[in-house]
Protein backbone atom coordinates (compact mmCIF):
# COMPACT_ATOMS: atom_id res chain seq x y z
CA UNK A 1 168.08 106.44 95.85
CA UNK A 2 168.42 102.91 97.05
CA UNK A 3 169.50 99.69 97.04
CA UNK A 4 170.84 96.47 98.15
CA UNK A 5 174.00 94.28 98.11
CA UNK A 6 173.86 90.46 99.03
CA UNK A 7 175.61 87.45 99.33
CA UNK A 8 174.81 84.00 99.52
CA UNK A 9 177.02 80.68 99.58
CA UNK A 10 175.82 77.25 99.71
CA UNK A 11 176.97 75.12 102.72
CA UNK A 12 177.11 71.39 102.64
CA UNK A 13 175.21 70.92 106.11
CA UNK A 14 172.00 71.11 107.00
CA UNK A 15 170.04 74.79 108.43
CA UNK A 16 170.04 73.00 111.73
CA UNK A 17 173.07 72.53 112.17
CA UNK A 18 174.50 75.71 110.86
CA UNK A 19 172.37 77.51 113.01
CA UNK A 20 174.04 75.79 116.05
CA UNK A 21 177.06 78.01 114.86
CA UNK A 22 175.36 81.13 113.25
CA UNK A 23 173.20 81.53 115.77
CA UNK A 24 175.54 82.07 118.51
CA UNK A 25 178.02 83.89 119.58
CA UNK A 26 180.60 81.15 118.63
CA UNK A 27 179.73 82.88 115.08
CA UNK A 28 181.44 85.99 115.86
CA UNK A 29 184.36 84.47 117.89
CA UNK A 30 185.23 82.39 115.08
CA UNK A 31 184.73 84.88 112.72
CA UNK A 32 187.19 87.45 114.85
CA UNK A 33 189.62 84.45 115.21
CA UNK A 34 189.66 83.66 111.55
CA UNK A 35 189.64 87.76 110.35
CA UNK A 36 192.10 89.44 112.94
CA UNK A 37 192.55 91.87 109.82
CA UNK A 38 189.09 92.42 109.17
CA UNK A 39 187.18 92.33 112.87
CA UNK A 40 189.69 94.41 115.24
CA UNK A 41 187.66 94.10 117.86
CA UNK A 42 184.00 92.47 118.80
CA UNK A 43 182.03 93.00 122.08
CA UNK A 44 179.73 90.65 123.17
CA UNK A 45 177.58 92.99 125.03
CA UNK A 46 174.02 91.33 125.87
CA UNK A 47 173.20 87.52 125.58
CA UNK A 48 174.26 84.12 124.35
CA UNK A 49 173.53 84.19 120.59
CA UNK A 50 169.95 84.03 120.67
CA UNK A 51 167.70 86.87 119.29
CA UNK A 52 168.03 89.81 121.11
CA UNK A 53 171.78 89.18 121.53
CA UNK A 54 173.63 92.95 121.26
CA UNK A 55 177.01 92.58 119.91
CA UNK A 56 179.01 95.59 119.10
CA UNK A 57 179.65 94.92 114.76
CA UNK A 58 176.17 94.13 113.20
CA UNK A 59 175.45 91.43 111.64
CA UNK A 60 173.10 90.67 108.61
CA UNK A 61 172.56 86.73 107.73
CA UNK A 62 170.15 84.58 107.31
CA UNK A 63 170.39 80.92 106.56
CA UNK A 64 168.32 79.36 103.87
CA UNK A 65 167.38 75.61 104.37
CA UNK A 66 167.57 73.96 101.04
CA UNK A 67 167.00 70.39 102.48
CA UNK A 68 168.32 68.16 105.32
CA UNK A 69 171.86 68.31 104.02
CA UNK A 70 172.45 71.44 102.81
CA UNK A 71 171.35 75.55 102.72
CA UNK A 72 172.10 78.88 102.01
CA UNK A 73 173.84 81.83 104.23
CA UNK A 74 172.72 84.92 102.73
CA UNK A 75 173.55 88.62 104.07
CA UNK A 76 172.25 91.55 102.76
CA UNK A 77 172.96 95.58 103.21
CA UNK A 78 170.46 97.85 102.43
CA UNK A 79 170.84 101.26 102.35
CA UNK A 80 169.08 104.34 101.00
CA UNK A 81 170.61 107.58 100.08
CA UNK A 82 169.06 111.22 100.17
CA UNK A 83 167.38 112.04 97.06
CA UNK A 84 170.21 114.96 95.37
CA UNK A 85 172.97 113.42 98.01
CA UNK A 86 176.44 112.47 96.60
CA UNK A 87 177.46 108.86 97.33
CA UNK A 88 179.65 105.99 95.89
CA UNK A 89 177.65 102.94 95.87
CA UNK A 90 180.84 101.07 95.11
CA UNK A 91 181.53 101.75 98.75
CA UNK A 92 178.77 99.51 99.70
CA UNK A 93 180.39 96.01 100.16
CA UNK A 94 179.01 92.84 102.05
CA UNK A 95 182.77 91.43 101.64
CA UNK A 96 182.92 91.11 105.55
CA UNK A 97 179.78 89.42 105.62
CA UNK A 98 181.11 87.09 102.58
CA UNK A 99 184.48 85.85 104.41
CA UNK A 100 182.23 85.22 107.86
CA UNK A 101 180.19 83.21 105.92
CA UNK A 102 183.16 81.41 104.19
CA UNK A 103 184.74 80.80 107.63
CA UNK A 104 181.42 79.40 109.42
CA UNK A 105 181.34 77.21 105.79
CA UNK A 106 184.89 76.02 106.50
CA UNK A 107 184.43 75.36 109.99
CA UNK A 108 181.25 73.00 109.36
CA UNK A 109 182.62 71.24 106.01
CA UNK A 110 186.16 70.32 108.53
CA UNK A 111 183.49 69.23 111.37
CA UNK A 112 181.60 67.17 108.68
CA UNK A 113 184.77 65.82 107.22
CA UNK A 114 185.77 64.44 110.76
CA UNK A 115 182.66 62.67 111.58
């Protein structure tokens, strides 16, 4: 058996400039400093944010340019179980990847807000 479980929320700012968040490792500090209950702990162990960056929690997002002023974050959790194996699906849950993408969605529609 498997599946998939996503997410997606629309953002009032353009790819670019959610990227210049999501794609760093500003991303994960914010998202530790705005889930202290949720992220416990997060190791920045290899890079700056670009790809190849290791950080200790993974990660699934992608962001979805709509047009200049707006897109889509959307995270995704695939999985595949053992034909005969015994599992919960309702286990699965993309809810941390849902309130990161809330918090970088908050951060940029404050930013926008101020400018």
């Amino acid at each position: 058996m498997s599946g998939q479980v996503s997410y997606e929320t629309e953002v009032k700012a353009g790819a670019a400039k959610v990227w210049e968040l999501y794609g760093t490792t500003k991303m994960a500090l914010l998202a530790k400093e705005a889930l202290p209950d949720t992220i416990i702990g997060l190791d920045i162990l290899e890079g700056q944010g670009a790809v190849g960056t290791i950080i200790k929690i993974t990660l699934a997002g992608e962001v979805i340019g709509k047009d200049a002023e707006s897109c889509m974050i959307k995270s995704t959790i695939e999985y595949e179980i053992a034909n005969g194996a015994s599992f919960d699906v309702s286990l699965v849950s993309v809810k941390l990847f849902a309130d990161i993408a809330e918090v970088v969605k908050k951060q940029l529609t404050t930013l926008a807000g101020a400018n």
